[in-house]
Protein backbone atom coordinates (compact mmCIF):
# COMPACT_ATOMS: atom_id res chain seq x y z
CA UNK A 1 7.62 3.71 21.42
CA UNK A 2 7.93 1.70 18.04
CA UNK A 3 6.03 2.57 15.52
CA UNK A 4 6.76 -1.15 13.60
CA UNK A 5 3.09 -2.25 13.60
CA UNK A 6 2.24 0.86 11.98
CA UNK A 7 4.03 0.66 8.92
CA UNK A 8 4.28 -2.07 6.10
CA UNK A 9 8.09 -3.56 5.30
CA UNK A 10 9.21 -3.34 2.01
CA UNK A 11 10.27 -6.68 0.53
CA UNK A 12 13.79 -7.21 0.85
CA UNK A 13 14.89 -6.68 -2.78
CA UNK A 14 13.30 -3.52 -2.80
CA UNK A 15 14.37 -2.43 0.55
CA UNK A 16 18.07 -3.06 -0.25
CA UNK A 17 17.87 -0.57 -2.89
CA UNK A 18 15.75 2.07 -1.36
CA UNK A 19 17.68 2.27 1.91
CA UNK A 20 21.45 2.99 0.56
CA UNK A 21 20.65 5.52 -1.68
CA UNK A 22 18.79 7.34 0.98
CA UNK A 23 21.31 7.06 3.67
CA UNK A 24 24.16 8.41 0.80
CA UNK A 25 21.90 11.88 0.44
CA UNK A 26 19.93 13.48 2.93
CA UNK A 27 18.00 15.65 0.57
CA UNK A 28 16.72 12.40 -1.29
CA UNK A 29 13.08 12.25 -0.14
CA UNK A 30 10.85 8.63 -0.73
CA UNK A 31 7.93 9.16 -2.63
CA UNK A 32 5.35 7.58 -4.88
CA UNK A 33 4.03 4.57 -4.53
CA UNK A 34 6.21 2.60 -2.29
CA UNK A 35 5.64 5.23 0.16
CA UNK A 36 2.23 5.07 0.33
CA UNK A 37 2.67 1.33 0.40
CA UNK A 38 4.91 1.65 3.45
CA UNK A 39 2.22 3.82 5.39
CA UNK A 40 -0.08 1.30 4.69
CA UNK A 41 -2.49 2.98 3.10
CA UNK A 42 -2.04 1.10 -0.21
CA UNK A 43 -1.46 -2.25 -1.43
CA UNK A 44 0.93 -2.92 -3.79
CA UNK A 45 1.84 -6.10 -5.79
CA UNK A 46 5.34 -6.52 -5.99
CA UNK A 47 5.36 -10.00 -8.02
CA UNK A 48 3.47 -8.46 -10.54
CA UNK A 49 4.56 -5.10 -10.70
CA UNK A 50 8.04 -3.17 -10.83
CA UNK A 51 7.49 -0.15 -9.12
CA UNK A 52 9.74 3.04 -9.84
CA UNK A 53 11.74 4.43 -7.08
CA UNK A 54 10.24 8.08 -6.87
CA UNK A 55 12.49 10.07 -5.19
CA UNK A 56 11.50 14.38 -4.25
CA UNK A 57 14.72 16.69 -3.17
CA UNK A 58 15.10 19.26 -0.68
CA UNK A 59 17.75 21.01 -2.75
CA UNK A 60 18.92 20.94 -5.81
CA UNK A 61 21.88 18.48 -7.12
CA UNK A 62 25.31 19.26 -6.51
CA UNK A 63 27.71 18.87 -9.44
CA UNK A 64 29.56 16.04 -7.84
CA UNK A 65 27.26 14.54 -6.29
CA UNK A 66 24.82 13.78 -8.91
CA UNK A 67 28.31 12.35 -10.86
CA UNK A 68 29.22 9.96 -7.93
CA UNK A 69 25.47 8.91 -7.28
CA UNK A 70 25.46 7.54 -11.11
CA UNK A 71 29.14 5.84 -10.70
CA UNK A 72 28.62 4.77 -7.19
CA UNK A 73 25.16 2.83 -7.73
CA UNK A 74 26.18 1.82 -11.10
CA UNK A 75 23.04 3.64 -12.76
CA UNK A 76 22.96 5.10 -16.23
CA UNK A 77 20.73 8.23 -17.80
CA UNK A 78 17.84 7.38 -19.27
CA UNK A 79 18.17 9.68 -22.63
CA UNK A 80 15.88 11.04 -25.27
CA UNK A 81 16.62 12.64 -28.68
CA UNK A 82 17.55 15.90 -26.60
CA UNK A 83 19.75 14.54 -24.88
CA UNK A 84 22.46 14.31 -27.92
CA UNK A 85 24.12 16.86 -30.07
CA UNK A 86 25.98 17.44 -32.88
CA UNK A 87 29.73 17.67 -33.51
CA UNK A 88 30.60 17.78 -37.75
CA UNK A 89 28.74 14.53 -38.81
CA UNK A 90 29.12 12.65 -35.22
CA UNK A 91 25.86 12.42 -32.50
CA UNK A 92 27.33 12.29 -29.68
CA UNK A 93 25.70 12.22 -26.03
CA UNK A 94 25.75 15.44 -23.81
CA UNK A 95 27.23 15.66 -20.94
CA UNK A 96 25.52 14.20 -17.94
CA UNK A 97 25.40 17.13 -16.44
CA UNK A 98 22.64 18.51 -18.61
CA UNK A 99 20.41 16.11 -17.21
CA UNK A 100 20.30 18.55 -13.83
CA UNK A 101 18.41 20.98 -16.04
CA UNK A 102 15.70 18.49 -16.32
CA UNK A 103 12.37 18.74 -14.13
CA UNK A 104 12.69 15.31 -14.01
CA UNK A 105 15.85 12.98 -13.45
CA UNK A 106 15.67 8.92 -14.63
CA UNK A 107 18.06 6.91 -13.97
CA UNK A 108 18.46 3.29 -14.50
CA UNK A 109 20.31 0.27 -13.47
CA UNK A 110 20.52 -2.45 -16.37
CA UNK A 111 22.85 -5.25 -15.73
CA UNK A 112 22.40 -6.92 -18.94
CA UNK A 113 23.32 -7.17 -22.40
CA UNK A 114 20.48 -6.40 -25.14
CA UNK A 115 17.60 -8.24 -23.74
CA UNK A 116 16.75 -9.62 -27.35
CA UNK A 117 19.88 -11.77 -26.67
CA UNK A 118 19.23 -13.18 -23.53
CA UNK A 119 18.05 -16.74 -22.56
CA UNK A 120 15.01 -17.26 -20.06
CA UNK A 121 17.16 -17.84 -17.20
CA UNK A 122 19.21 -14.11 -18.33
CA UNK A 123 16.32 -12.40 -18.67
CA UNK A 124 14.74 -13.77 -15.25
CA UNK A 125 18.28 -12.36 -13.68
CA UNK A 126 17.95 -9.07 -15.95
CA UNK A 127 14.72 -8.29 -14.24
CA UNK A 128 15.46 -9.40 -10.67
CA UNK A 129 18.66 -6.78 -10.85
CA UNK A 130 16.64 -3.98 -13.15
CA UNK A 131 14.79 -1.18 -11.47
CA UNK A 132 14.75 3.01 -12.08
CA UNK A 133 14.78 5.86 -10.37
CA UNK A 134 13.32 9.18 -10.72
CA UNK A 135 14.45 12.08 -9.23
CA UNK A 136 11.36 14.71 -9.53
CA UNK A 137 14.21 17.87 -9.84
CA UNK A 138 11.41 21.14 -9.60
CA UNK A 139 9.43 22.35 -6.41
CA UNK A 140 12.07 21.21 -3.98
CA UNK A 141 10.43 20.50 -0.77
CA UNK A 142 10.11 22.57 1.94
CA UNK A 143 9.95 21.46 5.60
CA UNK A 144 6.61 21.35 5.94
CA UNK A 145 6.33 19.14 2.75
CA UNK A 146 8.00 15.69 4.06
CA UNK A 147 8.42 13.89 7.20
CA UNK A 148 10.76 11.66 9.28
CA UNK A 149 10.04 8.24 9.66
CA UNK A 150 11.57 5.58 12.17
CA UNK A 151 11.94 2.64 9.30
CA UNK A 152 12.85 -0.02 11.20
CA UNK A 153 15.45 0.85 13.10
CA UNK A 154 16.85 3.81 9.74
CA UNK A 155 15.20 7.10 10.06
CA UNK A 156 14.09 7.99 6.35
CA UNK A 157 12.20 10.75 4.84
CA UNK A 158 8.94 10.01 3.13
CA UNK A 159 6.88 13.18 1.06
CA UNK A 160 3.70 14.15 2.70
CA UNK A 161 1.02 11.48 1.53
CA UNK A 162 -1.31 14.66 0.32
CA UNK A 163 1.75 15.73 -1.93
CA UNK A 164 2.14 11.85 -3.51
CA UNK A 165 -2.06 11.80 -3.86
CA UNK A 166 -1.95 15.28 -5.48
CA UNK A 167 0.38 14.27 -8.46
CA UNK A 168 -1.36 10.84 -8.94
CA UNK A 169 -4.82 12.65 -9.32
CA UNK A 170 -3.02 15.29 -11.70
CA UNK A 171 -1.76 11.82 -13.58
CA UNK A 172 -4.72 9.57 -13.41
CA UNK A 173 -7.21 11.98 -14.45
CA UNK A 174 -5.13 12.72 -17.93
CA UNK A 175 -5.64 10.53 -20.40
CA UNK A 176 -2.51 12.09 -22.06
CA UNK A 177 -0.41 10.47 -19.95
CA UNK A 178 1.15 7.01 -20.75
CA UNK A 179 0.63 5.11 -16.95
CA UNK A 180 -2.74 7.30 -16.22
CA UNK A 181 -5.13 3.95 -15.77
CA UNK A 182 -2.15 2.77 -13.07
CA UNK A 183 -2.17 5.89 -11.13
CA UNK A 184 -5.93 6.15 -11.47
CA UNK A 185 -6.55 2.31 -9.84
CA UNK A 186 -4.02 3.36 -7.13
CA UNK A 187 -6.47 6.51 -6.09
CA UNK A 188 -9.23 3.70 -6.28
CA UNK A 189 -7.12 1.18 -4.26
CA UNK A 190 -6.65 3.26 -1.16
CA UNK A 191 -7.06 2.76 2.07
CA UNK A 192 -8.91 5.90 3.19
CA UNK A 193 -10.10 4.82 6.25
CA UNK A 194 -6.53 4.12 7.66
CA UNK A 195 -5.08 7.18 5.49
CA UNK A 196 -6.40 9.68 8.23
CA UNK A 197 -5.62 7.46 10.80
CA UNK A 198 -1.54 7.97 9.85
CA UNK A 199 -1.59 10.92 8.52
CA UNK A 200 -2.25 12.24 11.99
CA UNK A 201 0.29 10.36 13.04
CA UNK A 202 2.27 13.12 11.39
CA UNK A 203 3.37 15.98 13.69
CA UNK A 204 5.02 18.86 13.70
CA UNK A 205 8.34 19.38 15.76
CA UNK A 206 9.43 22.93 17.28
CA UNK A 207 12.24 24.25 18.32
CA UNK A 208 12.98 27.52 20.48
CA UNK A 209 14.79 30.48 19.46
CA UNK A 210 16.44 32.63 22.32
CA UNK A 211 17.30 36.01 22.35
CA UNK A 212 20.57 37.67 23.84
CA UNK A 213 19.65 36.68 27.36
CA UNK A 214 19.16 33.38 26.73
CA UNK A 215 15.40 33.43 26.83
CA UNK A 216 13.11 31.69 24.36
CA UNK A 217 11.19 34.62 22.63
CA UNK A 218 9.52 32.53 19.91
CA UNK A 219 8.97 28.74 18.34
CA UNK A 220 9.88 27.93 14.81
CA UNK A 221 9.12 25.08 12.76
CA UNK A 222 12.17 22.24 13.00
CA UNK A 223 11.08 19.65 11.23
CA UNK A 224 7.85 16.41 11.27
CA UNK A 225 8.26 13.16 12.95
CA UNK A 226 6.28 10.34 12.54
CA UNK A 227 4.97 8.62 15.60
CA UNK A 228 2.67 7.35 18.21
CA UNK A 229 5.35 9.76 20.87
CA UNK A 230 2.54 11.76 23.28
CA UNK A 231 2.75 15.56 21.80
CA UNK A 232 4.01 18.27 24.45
CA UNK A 233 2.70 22.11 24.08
CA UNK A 234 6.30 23.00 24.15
CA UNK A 235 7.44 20.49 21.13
CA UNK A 236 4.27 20.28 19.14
CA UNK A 237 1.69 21.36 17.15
CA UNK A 238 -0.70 19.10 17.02
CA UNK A 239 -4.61 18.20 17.48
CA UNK A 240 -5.69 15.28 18.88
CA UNK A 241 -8.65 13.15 17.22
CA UNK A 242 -9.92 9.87 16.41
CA UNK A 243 -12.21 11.15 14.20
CA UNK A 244 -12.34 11.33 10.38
CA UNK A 245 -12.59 14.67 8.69
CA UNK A 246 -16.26 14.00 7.20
């Protein structure tokens, strides 16, 4: 059964960047607020606000993968002063590879000359064709952590929403941090009503492990599935309820 009318579409600007750089990756796991936005369980403004592409990994960067992800998508490393070093009296960049050492990866893609240079009509084209991603490189997640979701017709992988809503309470609730009012209106801003109702939606997928004889001894955890698909003793784990949790 389609799950379609349970899930918000991105708009299309936003979706043609999201969906090719999961489908070249399938570690690369949607998080943040687009996927909460996508569950429906928040609003989110895209005239007025840029959002970042958050992405969570199951494993950890290859080598030359991380290399042909910046070349093929045309993205470049967002660097700080530690990202340069020191050779006689030259600064010179490090190599990109020291960037997989980071707990946190940003990339950007930014068409455009220096933006103090640009006309009004440059900078509206800077912007349409601007956006970042992050790459949250620590805690890789495990199985139980993220989820498969039927995205209109592309099967993507979206974090756990309780995963998403832990780091945004960890962010809105410290003033030290630079976007904390943002994340601390999106914790205001959602939908907690229809929250529960998806996140049961959510359900664990099993598959059975045989022994010599060819008989299923045991069932191990293979992976979660989004969906309104009736659950099975055999396939899932899973407890049926229309009722909130308070």
């Amino acid at each position: 059964m389609s799950t379609e009318h349970l899930i918000n579409r991105l708009p299309e600007k936003w979706e043609n960047k999201i969906i090719p750089l999961m489908s070249l990756h399938d570690k690369f796991v949607l998080g943040g607020s687009t996927a909460l936005y996508i569950l429906k369980m928040m609003d989110y403004n895209f005239e007025e606000r840029t959002p970042d592409l958050d992405f969570s990994l199951i494993e950890p960067f290859e080598e030359k993968e991380f290399l042909t992800l910046i070349d093929f998508f045309n993205l470049h490393l967002i660097k700080t002063n530690q990202d340069y070093g020191v050779e006689g009296n030259d600064v010179i960049p490090k190599s990109p590879l020291e960037h997989l050492k980071k707990d946190l990866i940003i990339l950007e893609h930014n068409p455009g000359p220096n933006m103090g240079m640009m006309d009004d009509d440059a900078f509206k084209e800077y912007k349409e064709d601007y956006y970042k991603v992050d790459f949250f490189n620590k805690n890789y997640l495990r199985k139980k952590d993220y989820f498969e979701l039927d995205y209109f017709g592309t099967t993507i992988k979206l974090t756990h929403p309780s995963i998403i809503l832990a780091a945004k309470m960890m962010y809105g609730t410290d003033i030290r941090v630079g976007k904390q009012f943002k994340h601390f209106n999106d914790i205001k801003k959602m939908d907690w009503d229809n929250y529960f109702k998806i996140v049961k939606l959510i359900k664990s997928y099993t598959k059975p492990v045989k022994n010599e004889k060819d008989e299923i001894e045991y069932y191990v955890l293979d992976k979660y599935m989004f969906g309104e698909k009736t659950p099975t003793i055999d396939h899932y784990n899973y407890i049926e309820s229309n009722e909130l949790p308070f």
